[in-house]
N, C-alpha and C. Protein backbone atom coordinates (compact mmCIF):
# COMPACT_ATOMS: atom_id res chain seq x y z
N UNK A 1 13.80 -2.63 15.02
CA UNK A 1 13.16 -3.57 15.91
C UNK A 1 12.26 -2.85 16.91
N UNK A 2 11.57 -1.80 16.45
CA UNK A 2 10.95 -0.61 17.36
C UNK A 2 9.83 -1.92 17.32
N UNK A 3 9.38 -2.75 17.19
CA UNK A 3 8.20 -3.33 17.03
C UNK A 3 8.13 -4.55 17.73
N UNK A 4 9.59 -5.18 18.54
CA UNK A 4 9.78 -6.21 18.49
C UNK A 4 8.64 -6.50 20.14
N UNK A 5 8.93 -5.74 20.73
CA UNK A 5 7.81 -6.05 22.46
C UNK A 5 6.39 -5.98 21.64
N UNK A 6 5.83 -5.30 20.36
CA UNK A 6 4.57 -6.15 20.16
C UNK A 6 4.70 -7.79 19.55
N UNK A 7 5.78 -7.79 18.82
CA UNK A 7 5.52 -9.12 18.02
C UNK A 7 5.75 -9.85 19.21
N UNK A 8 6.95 -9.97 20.47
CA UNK A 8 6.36 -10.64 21.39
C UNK A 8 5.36 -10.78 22.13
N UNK A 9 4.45 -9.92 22.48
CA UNK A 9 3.04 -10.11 23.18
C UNK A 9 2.87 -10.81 22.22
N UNK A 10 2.26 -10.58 20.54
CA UNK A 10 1.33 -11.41 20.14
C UNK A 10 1.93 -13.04 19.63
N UNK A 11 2.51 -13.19 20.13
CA UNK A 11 3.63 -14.76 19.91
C UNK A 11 3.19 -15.51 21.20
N UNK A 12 3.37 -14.74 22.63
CA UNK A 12 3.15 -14.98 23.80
C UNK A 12 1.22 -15.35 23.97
N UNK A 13 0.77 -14.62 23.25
CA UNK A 13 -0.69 -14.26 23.66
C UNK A 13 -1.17 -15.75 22.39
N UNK A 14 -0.89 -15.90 20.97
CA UNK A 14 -0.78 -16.81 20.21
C UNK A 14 -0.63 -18.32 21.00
N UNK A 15 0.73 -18.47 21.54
CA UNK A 15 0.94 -19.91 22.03
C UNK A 15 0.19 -20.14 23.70
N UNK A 16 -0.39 -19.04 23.99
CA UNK A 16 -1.19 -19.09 25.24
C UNK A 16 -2.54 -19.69 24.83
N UNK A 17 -3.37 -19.15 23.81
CA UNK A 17 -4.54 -19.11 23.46
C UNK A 17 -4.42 -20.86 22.63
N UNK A 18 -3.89 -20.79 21.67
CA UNK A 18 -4.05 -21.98 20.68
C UNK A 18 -3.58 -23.13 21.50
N UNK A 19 -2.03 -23.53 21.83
CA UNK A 19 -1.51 -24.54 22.77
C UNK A 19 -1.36 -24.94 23.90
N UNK A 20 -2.00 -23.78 25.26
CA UNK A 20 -2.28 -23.50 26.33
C UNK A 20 -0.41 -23.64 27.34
N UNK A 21 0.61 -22.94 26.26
CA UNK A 21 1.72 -22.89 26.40
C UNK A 21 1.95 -21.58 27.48
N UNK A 22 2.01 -21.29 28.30
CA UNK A 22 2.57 -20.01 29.09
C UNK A 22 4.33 -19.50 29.55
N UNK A 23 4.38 -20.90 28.62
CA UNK A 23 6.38 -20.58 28.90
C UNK A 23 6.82 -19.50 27.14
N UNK A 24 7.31 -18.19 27.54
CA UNK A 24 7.34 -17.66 26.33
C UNK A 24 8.48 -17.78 25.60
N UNK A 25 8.33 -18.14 24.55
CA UNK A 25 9.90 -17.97 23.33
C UNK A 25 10.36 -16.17 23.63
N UNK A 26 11.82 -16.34 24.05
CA UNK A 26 12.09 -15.20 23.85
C UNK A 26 13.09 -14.81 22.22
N UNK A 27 12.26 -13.55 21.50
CA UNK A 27 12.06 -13.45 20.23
C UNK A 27 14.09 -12.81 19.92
N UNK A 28 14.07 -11.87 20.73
CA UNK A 28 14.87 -10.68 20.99
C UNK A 28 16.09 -12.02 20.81
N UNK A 29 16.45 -12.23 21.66
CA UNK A 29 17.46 -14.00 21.86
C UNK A 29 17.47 -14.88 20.89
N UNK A 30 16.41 -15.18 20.07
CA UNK A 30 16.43 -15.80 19.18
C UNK A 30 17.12 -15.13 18.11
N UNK A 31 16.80 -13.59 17.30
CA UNK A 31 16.89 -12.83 16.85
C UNK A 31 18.36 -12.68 17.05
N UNK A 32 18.96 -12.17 18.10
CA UNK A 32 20.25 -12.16 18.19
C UNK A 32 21.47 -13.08 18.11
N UNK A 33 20.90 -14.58 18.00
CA UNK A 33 21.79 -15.78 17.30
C UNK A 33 21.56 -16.19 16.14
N UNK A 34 21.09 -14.98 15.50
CA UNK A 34 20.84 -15.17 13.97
C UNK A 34 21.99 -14.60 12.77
N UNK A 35 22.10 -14.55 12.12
CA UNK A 35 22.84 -13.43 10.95
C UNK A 35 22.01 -12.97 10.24
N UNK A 36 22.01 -11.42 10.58
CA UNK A 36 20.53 -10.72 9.98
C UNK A 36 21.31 -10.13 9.41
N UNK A 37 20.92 -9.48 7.93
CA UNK A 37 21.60 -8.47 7.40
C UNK A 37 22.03 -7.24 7.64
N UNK A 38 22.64 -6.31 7.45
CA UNK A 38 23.36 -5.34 8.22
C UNK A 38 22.61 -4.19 7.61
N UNK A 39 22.54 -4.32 6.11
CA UNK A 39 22.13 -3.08 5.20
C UNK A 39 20.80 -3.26 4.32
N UNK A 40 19.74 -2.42 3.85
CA UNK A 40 18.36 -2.89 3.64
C UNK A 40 17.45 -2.63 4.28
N UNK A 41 16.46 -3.01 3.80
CA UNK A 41 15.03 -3.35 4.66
C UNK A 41 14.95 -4.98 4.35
N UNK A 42 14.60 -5.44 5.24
CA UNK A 42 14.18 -7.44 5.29
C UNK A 42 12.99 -7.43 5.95
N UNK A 43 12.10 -8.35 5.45
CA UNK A 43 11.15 -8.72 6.51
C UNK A 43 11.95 -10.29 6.72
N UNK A 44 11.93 -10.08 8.10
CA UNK A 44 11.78 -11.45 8.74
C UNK A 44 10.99 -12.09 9.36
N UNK A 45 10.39 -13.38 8.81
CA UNK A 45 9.42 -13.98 9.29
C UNK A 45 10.22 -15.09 10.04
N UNK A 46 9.22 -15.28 11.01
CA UNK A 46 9.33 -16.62 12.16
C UNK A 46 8.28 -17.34 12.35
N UNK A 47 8.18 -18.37 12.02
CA UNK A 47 7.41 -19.26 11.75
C UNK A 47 7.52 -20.58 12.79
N UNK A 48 6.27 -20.06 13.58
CA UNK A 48 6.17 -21.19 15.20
C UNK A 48 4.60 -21.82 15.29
N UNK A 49 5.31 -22.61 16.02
CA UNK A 49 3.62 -23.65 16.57
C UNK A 49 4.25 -23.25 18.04
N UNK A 50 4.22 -24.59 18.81
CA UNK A 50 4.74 -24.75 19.75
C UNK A 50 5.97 -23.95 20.82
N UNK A 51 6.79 -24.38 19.40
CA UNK A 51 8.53 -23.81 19.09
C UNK A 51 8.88 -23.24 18.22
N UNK A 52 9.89 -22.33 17.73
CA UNK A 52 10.16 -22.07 16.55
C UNK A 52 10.39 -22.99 15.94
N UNK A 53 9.80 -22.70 14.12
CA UNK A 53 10.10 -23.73 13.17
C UNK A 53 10.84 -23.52 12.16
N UNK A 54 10.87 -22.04 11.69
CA UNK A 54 11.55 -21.56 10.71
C UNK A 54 11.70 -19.94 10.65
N UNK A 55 12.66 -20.01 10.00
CA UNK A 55 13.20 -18.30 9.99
C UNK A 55 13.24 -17.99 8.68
N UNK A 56 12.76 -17.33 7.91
CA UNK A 56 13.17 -16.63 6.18
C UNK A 56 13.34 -15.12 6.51
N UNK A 57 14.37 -14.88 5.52
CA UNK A 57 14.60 -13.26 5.48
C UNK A 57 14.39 -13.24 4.26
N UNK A 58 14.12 -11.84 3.74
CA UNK A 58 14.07 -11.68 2.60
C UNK A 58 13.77 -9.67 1.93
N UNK A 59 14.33 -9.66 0.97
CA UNK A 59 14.28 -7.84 0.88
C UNK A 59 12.79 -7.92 0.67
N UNK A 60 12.95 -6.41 1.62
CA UNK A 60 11.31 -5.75 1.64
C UNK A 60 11.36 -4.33 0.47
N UNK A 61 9.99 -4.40 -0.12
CA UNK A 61 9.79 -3.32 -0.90
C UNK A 61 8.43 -3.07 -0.52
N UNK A 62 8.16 -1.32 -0.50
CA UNK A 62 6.64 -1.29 0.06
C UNK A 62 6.17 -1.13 -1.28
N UNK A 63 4.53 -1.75 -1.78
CA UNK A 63 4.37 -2.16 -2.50
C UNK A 63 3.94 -0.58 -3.05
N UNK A 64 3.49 -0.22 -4.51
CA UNK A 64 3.04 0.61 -4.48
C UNK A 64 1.13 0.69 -4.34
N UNK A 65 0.61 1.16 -3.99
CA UNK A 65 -0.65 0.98 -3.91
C UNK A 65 -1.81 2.60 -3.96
N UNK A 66 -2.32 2.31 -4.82
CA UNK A 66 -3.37 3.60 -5.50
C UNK A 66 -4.80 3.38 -5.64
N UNK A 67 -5.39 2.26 -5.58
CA UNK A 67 -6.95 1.98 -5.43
C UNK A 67 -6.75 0.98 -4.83
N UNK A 68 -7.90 0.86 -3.94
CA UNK A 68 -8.48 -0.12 -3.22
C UNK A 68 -9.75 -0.77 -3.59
N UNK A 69 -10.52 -1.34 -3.39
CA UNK A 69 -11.57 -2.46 -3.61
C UNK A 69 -12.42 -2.89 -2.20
N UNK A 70 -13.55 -2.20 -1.96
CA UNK A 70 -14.12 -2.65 -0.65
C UNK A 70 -14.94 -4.32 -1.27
N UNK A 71 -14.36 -4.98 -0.72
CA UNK A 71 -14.84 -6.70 -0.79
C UNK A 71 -15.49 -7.16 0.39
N UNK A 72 -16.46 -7.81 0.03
CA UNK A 72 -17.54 -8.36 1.45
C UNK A 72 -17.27 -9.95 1.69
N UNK A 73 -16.75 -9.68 2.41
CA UNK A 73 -16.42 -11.32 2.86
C UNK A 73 -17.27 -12.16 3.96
N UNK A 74 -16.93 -13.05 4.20
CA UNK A 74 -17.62 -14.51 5.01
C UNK A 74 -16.60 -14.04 5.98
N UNK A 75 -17.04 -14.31 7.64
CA UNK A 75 -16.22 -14.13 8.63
C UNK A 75 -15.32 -15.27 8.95
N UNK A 76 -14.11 -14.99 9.06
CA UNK A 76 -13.17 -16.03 9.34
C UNK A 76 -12.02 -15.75 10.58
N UNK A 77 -11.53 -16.51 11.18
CA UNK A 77 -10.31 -16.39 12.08
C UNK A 77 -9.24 -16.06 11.64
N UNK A 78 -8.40 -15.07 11.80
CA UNK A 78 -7.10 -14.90 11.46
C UNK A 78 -6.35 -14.05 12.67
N UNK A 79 -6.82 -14.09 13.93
CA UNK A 79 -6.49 -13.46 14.77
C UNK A 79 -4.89 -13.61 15.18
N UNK A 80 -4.19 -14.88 14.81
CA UNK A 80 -3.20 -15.46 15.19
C UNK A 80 -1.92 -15.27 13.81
N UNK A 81 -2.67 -14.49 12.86
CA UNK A 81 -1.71 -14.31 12.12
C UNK A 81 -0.84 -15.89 11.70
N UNK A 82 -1.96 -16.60 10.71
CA UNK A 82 -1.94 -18.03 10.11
C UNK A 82 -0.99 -17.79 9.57
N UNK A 83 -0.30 -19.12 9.18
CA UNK A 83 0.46 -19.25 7.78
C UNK A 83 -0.30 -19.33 6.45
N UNK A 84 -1.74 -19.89 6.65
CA UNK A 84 -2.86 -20.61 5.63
C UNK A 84 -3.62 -19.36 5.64
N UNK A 85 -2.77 -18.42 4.27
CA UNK A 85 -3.98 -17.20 3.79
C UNK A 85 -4.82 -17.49 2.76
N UNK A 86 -5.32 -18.55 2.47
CA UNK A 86 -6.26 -19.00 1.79
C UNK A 86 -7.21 -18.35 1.41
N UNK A 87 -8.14 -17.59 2.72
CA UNK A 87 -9.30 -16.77 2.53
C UNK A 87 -8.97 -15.30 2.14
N UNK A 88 -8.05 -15.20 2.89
CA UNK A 88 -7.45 -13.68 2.20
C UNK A 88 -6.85 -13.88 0.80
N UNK A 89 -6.51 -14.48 0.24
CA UNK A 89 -6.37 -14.65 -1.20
C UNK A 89 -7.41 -14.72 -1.79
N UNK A 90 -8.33 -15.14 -1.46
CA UNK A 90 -9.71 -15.31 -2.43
C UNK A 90 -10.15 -13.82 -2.23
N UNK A 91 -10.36 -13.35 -1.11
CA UNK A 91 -10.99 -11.88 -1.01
C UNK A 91 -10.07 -11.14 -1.82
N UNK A 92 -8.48 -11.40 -1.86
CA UNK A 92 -8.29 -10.42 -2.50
C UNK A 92 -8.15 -10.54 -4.03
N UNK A 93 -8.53 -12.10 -4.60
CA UNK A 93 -9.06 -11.74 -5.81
C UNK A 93 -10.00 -11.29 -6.37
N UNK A 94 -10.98 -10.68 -5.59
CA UNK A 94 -11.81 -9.75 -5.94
C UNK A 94 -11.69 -8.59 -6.04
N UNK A 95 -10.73 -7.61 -6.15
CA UNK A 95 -10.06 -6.69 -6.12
C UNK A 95 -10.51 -6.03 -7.50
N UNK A 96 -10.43 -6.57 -8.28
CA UNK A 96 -11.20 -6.26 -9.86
C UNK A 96 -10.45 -4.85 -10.42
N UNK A 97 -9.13 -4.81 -10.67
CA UNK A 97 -8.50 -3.82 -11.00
C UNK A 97 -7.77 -3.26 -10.56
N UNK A 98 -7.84 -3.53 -9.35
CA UNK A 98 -7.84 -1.75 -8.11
C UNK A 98 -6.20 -2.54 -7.32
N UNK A 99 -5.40 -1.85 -6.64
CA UNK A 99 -4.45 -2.68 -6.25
C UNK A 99 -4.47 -3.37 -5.13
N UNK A 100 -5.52 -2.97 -3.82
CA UNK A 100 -5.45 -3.81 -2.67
C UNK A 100 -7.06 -3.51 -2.39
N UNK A 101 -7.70 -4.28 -1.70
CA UNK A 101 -8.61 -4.44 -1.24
C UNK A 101 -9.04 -3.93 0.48
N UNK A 102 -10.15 -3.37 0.63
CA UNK A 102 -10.84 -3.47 1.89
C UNK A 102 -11.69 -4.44 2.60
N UNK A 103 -11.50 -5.05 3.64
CA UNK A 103 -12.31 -6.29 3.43
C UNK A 103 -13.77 -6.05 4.63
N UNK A 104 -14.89 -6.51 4.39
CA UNK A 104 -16.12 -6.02 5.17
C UNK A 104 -16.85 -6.73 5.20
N UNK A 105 -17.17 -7.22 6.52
CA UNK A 105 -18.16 -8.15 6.73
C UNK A 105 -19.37 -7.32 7.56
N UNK A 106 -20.86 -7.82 7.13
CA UNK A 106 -21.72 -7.24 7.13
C UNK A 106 -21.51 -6.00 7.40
N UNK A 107 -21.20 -5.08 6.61
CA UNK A 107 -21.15 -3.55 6.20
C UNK A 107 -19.63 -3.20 7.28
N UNK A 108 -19.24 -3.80 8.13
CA UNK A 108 -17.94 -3.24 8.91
C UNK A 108 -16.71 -3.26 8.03
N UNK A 109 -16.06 -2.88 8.25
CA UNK A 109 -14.89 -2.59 7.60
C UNK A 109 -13.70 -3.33 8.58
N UNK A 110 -12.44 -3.92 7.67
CA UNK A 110 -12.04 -4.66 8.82
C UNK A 110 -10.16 -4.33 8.52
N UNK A 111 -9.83 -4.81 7.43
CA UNK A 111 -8.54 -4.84 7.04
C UNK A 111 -8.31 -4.70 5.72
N UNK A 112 -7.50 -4.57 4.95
CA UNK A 112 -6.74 -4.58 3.60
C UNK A 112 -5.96 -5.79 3.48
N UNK A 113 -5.55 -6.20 2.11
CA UNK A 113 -4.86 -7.97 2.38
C UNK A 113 -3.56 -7.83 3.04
N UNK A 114 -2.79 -6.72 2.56
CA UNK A 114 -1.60 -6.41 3.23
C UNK A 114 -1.76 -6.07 4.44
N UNK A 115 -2.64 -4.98 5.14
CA UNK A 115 -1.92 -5.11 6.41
C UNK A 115 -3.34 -4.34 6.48
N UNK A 116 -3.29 -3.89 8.34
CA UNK A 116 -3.82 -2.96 8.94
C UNK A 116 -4.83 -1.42 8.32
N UNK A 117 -5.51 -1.08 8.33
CA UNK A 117 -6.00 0.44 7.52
C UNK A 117 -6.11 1.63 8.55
N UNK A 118 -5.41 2.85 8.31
CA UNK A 118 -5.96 4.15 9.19
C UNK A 118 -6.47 5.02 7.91
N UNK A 119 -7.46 5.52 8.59
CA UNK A 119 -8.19 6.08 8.00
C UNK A 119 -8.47 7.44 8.18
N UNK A 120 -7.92 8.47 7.29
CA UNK A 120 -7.96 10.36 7.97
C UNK A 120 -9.09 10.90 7.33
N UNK A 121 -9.76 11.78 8.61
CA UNK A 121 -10.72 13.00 8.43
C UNK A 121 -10.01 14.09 8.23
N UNK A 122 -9.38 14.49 8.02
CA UNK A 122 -8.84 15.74 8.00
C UNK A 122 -8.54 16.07 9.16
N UNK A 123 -8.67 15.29 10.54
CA UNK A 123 -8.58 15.61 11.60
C UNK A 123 -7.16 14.93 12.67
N UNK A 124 -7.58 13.80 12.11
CA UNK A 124 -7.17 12.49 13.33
C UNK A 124 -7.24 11.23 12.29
N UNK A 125 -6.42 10.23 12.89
CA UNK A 125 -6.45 8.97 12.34
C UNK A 125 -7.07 7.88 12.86
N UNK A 126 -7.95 7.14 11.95
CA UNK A 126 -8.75 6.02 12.52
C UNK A 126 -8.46 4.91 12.32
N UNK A 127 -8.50 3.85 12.85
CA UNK A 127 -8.37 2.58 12.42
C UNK A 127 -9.85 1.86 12.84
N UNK A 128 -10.23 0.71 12.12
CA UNK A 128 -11.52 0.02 12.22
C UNK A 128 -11.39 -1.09 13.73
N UNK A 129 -12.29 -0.72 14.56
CA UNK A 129 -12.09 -1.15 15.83
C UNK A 129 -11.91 -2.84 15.77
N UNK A 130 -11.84 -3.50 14.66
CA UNK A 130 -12.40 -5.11 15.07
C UNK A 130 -11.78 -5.52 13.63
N UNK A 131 -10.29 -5.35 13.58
CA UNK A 131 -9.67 -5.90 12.59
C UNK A 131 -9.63 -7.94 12.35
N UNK A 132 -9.80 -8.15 11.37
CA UNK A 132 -9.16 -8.94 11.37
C UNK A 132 -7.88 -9.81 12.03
N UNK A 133 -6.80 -9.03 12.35
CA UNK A 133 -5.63 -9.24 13.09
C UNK A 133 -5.50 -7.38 13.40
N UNK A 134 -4.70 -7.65 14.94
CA UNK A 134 -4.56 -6.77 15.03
C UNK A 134 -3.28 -6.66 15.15
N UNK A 135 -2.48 -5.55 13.91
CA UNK A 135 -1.40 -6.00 13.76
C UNK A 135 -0.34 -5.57 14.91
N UNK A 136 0.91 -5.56 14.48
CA UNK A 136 1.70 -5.04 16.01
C UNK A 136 1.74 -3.19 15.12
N UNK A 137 2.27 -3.23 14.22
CA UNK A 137 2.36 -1.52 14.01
C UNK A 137 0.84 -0.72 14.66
N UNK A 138 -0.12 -1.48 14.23
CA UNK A 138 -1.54 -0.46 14.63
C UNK A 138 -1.44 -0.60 16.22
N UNK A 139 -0.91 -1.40 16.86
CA UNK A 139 -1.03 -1.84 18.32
C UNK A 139 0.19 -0.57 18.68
N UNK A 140 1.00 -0.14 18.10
CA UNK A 140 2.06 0.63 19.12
C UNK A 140 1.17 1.65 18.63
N UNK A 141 0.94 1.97 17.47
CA UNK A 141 -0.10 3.74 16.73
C UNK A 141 -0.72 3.79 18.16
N UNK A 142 -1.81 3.00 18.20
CA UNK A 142 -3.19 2.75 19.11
C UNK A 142 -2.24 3.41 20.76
N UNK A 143 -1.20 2.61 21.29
CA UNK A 143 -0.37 2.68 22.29
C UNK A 143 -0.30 4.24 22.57
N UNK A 144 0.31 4.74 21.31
CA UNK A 144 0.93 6.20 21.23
C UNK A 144 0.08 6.87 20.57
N UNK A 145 -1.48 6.54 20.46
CA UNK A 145 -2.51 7.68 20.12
C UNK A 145 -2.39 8.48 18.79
N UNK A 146 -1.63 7.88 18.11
CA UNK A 146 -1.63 8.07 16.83
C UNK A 146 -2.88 7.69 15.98
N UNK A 147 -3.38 6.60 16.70
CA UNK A 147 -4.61 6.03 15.71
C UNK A 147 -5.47 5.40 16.48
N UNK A 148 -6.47 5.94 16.29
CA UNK A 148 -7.68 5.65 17.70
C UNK A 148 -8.89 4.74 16.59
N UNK A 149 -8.65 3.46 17.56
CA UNK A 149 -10.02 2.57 16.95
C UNK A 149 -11.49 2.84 17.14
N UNK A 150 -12.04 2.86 16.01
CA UNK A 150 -13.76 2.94 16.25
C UNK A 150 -14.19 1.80 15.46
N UNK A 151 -15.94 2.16 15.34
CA UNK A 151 -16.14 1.35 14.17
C UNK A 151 -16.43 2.20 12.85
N UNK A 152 -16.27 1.26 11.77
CA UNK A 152 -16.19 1.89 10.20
C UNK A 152 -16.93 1.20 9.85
N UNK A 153 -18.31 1.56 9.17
CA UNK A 153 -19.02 0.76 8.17
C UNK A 153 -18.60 0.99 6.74
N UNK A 154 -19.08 0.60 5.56
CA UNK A 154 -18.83 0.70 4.18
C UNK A 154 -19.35 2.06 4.11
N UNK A 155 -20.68 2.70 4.57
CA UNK A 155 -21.14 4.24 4.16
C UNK A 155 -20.13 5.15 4.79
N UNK A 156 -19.80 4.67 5.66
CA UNK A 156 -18.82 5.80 6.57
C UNK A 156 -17.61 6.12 5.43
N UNK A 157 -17.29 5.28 4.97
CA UNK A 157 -16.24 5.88 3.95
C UNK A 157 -15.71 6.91 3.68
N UNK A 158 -16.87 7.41 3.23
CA UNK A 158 -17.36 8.70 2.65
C UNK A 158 -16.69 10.02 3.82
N UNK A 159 -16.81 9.65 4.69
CA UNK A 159 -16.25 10.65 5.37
C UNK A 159 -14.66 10.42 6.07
N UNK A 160 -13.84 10.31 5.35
CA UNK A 160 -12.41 9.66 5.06
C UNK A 160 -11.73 10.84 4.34
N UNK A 161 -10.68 11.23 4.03
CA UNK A 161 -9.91 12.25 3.31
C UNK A 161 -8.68 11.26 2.43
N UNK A 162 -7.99 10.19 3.32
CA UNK A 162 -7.61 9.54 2.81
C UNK A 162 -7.21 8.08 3.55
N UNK A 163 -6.80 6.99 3.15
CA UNK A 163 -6.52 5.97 3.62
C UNK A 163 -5.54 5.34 3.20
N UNK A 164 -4.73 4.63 4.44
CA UNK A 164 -3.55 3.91 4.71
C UNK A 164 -3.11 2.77 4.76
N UNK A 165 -2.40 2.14 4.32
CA UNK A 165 -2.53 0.79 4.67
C UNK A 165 -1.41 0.56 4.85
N UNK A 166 -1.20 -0.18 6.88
CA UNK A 166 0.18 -0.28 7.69
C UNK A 166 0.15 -1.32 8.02
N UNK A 167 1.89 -1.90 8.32
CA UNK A 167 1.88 -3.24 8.93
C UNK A 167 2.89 -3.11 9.77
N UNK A 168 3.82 -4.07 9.70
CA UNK A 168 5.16 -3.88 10.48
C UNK A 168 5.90 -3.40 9.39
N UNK A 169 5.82 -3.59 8.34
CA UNK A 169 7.09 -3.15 7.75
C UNK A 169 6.61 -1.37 6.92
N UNK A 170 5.62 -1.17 7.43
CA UNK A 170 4.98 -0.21 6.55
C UNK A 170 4.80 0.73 7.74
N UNK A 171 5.69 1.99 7.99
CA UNK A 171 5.12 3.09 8.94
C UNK A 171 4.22 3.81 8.82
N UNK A 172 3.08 4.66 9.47
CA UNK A 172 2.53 5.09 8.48
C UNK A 172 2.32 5.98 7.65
N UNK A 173 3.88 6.67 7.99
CA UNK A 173 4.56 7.93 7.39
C UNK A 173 4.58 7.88 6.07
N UNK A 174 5.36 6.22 5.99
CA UNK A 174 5.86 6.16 4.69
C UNK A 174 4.85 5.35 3.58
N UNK A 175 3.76 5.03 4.62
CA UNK A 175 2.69 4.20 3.50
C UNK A 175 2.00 4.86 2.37
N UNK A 176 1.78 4.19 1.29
CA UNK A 176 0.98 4.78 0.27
C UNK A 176 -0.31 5.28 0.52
N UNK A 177 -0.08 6.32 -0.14
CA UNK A 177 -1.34 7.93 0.46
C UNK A 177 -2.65 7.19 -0.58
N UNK A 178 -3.70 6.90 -0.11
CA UNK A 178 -4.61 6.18 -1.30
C UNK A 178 -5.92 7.55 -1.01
N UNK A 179 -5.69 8.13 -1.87
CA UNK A 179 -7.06 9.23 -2.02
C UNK A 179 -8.35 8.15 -1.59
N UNK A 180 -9.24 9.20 -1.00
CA UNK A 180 -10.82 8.64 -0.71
C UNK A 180 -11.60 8.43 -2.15
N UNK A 181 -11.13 9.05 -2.71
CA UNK A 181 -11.90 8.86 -4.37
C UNK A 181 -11.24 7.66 -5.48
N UNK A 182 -10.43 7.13 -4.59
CA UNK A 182 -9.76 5.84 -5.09
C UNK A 182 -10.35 4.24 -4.50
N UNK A 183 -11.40 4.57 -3.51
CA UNK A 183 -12.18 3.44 -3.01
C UNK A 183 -13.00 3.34 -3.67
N UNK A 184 -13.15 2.14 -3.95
CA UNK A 184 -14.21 1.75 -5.15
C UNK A 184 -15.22 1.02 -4.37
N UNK A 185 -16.55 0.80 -4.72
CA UNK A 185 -16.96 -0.49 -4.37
C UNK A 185 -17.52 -1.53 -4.88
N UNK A 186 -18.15 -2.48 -4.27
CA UNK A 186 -18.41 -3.56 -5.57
C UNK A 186 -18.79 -3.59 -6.45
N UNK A 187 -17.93 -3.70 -7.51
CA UNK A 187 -19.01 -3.59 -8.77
C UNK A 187 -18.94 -2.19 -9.51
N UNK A 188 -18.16 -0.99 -8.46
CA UNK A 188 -17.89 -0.09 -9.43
C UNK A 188 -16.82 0.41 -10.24
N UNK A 189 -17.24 1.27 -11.47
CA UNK A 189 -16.10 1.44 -12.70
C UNK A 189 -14.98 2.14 -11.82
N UNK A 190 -13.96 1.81 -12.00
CA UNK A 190 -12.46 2.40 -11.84
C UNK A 190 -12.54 3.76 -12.51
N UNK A 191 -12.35 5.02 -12.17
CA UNK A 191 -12.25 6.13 -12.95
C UNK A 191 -10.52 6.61 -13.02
């Protein structure tokens, strides 16, 4: 639950912005009159408008992932972390082979369908300044200077060593290492 003071800001910051709610659900309290499993990895989702509406647990597996797909998308809202991934499903059926996608609107670079992207020079880790959502794992990285936001266009790529793709349930220790020569882009052959 190293993550749990971001998922509350963005729950707090969520029912502030959309319902003009300033009384906050406390997550931690909720969480603790639950029966969570003891042994595993689970993602648990919580699913709120207003109030909480629903709770699912369920075993987590990190997926495996080895090519990516830079996809150019139409700009859309997902700042609030929807239930309705509609548009991210379509982007990521464009993927055309490859296992997860990069998504880029006019040449920026923004997110992957799964989660968050850092991106290594051989130096330091980047993340794309103007994600899509900004998730809570990249928000504690960012916190603890692990991963410093800029901007990323599609040419910038190129100067990448390798790329990450993190969420909450994905550290970015343990995320799949995706070589720079595993980004494809539109339209090109898979080698």
């Amino acid at each position: 639950m190293d993550l749990l003071s971001f998922h509350q800001q963005r729950v707090n910051r969520s029912r502030r912005q959309l319902f003009g709610i300033k009384k906050q659900l406390n997550l931690r309290t909720f969480l603790q009159d639950q029966s969570l499993p003891q042994t595993g990895t689970h993602k648990v989702r919580i699913t709120y408008g207003r109030e909480i509406e629903h709770l699912s647990i369920e075993p987590y597996h990190i997926r495996p992932v080895q090519s990516l797909r830079v996809v150019v998308t139409e700009p859309f809202d997902y700042r609030h972390k929807y239930l309705n991934r509609k548009k991210l499903d379509l982007a990521f059926s464009y993927r055309d082979g490859c296992d997860d996608i990069i998504m880029s609107w006019q040449s920026f670079i923004t997110d992957s369908y799964y989660g968050n992207l850092a991106l290594y020079d051989g130096q330091k880790w980047w993340t794309p300044a103007h994600p899509l959502l900004k998730g809570t794992r990249r928000a504690k990285l960012c916190a603890d200077r692990k991963l410093h936001p800029t901007v990323v266009r599609v040419p910038d790529l190129k100067y990448f060593k390798e790329v990450r793709i993190i969420n909450a349930m994905i550290p970015l220790e343990e995320s799949p290492r995706i070589s720079a020569d595993q980004v494809f882009l539109p339209g090109e052959a898979l080698r």
